[in-house]
Protein backbone atom coordinates (compact mmCIF):
# COMPACT_ATOMS: atom_id res chain seq x y z
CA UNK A 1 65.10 23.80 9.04
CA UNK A 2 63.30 21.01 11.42
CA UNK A 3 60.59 23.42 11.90
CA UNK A 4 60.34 24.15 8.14
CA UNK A 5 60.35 20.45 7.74
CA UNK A 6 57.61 19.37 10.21
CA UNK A 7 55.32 22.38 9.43
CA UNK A 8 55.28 20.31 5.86
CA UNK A 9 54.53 17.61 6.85
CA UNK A 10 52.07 18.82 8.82
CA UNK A 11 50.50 20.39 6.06
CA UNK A 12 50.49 17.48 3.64
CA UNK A 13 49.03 15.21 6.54
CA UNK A 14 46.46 17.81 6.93
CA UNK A 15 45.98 18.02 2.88
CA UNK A 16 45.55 14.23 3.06
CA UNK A 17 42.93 14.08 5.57
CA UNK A 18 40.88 16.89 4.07
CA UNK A 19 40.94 14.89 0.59
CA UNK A 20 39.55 11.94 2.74
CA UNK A 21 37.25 13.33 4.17
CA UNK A 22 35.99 15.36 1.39
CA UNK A 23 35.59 11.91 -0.94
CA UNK A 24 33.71 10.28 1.90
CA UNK A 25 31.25 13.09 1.88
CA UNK A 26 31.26 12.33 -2.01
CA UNK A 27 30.83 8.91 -1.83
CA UNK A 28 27.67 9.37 0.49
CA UNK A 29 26.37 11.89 -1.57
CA UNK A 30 26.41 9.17 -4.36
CA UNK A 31 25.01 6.75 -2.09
CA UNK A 32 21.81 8.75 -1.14
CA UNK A 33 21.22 9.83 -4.94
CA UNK A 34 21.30 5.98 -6.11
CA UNK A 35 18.74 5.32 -3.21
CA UNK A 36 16.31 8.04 -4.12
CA UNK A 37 16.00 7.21 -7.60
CA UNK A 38 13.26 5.05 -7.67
CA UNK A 39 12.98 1.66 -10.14
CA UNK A 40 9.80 1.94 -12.16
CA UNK A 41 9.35 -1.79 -11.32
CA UNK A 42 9.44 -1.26 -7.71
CA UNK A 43 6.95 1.61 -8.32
CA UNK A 44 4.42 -0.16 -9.97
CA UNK A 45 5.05 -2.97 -7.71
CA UNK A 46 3.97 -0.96 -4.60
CA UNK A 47 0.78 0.16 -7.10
CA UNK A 48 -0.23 -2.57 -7.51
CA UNK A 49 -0.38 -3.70 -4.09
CA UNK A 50 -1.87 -0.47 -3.04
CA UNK A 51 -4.45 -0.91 -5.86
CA UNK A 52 -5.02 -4.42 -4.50
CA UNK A 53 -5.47 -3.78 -0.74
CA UNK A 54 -8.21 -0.60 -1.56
CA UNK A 55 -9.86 -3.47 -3.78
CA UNK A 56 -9.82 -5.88 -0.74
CA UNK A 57 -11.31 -3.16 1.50
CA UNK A 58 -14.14 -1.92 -1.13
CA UNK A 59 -15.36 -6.06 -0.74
CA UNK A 60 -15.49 -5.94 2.70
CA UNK A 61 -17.13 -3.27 3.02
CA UNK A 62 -19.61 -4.31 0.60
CA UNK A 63 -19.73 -7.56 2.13
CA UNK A 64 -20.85 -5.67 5.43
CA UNK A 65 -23.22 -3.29 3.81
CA UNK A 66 -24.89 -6.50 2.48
CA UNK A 67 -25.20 -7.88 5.59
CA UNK A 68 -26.72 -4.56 7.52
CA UNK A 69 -28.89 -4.14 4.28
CA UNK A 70 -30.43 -8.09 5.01
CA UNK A 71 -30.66 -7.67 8.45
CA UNK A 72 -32.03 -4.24 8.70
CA UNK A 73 -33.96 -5.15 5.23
CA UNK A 74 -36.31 -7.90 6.61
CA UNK A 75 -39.90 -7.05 7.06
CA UNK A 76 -42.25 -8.10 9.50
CA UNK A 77 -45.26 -10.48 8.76
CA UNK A 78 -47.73 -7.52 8.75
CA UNK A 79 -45.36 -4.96 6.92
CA UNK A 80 -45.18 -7.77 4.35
CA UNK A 81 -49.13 -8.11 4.27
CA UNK A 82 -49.20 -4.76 3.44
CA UNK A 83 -47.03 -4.45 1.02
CA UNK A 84 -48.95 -7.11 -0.89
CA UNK A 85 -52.30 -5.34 -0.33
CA UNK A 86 -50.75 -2.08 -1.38
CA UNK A 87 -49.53 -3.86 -5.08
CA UNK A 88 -52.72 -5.64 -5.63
CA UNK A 89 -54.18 -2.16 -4.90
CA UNK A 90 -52.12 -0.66 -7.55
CA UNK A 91 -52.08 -3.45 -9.96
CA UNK A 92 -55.86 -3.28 -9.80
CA UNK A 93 -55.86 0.57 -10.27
CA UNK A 94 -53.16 0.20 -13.74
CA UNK A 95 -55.18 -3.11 -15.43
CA UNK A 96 -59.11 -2.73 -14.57
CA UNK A 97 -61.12 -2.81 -17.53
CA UNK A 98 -61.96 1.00 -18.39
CA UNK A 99 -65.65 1.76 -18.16
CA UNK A 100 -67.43 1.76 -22.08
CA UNK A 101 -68.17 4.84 -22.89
């Protein structure tokens, strides 16, 4: 009868735990679901400051392209004198005065 008594007990302790543990495996299950949905705020949130740092990279890239664009850009005195010769070259060629027929 002791052994009938303890094997119960046994088995209800052993029920118990298994309950436990299976609601603490439910209760992190519930966790993990409330931390993968995803607030819409927080979304648009992290859009918004992806949005912003591509914006901040576009101008300084920009920026530099300006910069290589001056410094590459600048011509020398004689590239410059004939550039001028070449448009008063053109310029001459577009408005003389056509020959009277």
């Amino acid at each position: 009868m002791a052994a009938a008594l303890s094997c119960a007990a046994l088995g209800a302790a052993w029920a118990q735990e298994r309950r436990e543990s299976q609601q603490q495996v439910q209760q992190v299950q519930r966790f993990e679901q409330r931390e993968q949905r995803v607030d819409p705020r927080q979304f648009e949130a992290r859009n918004y400051e992806l949005r912003a740092d591509e914006q901040r990279r576009a101008m300084q890239e920009a920026s530099r392209n300006a910069e290589m664009s001056r410094r590459v850009g600048r011509m020398t005195p004689d590239e410059r004198r004939d550039l001028r010769r070449q448009i008063n070259e053109a310029s001459q060629d577009l408005y003389s005065v056509p020959p009277k027929r």
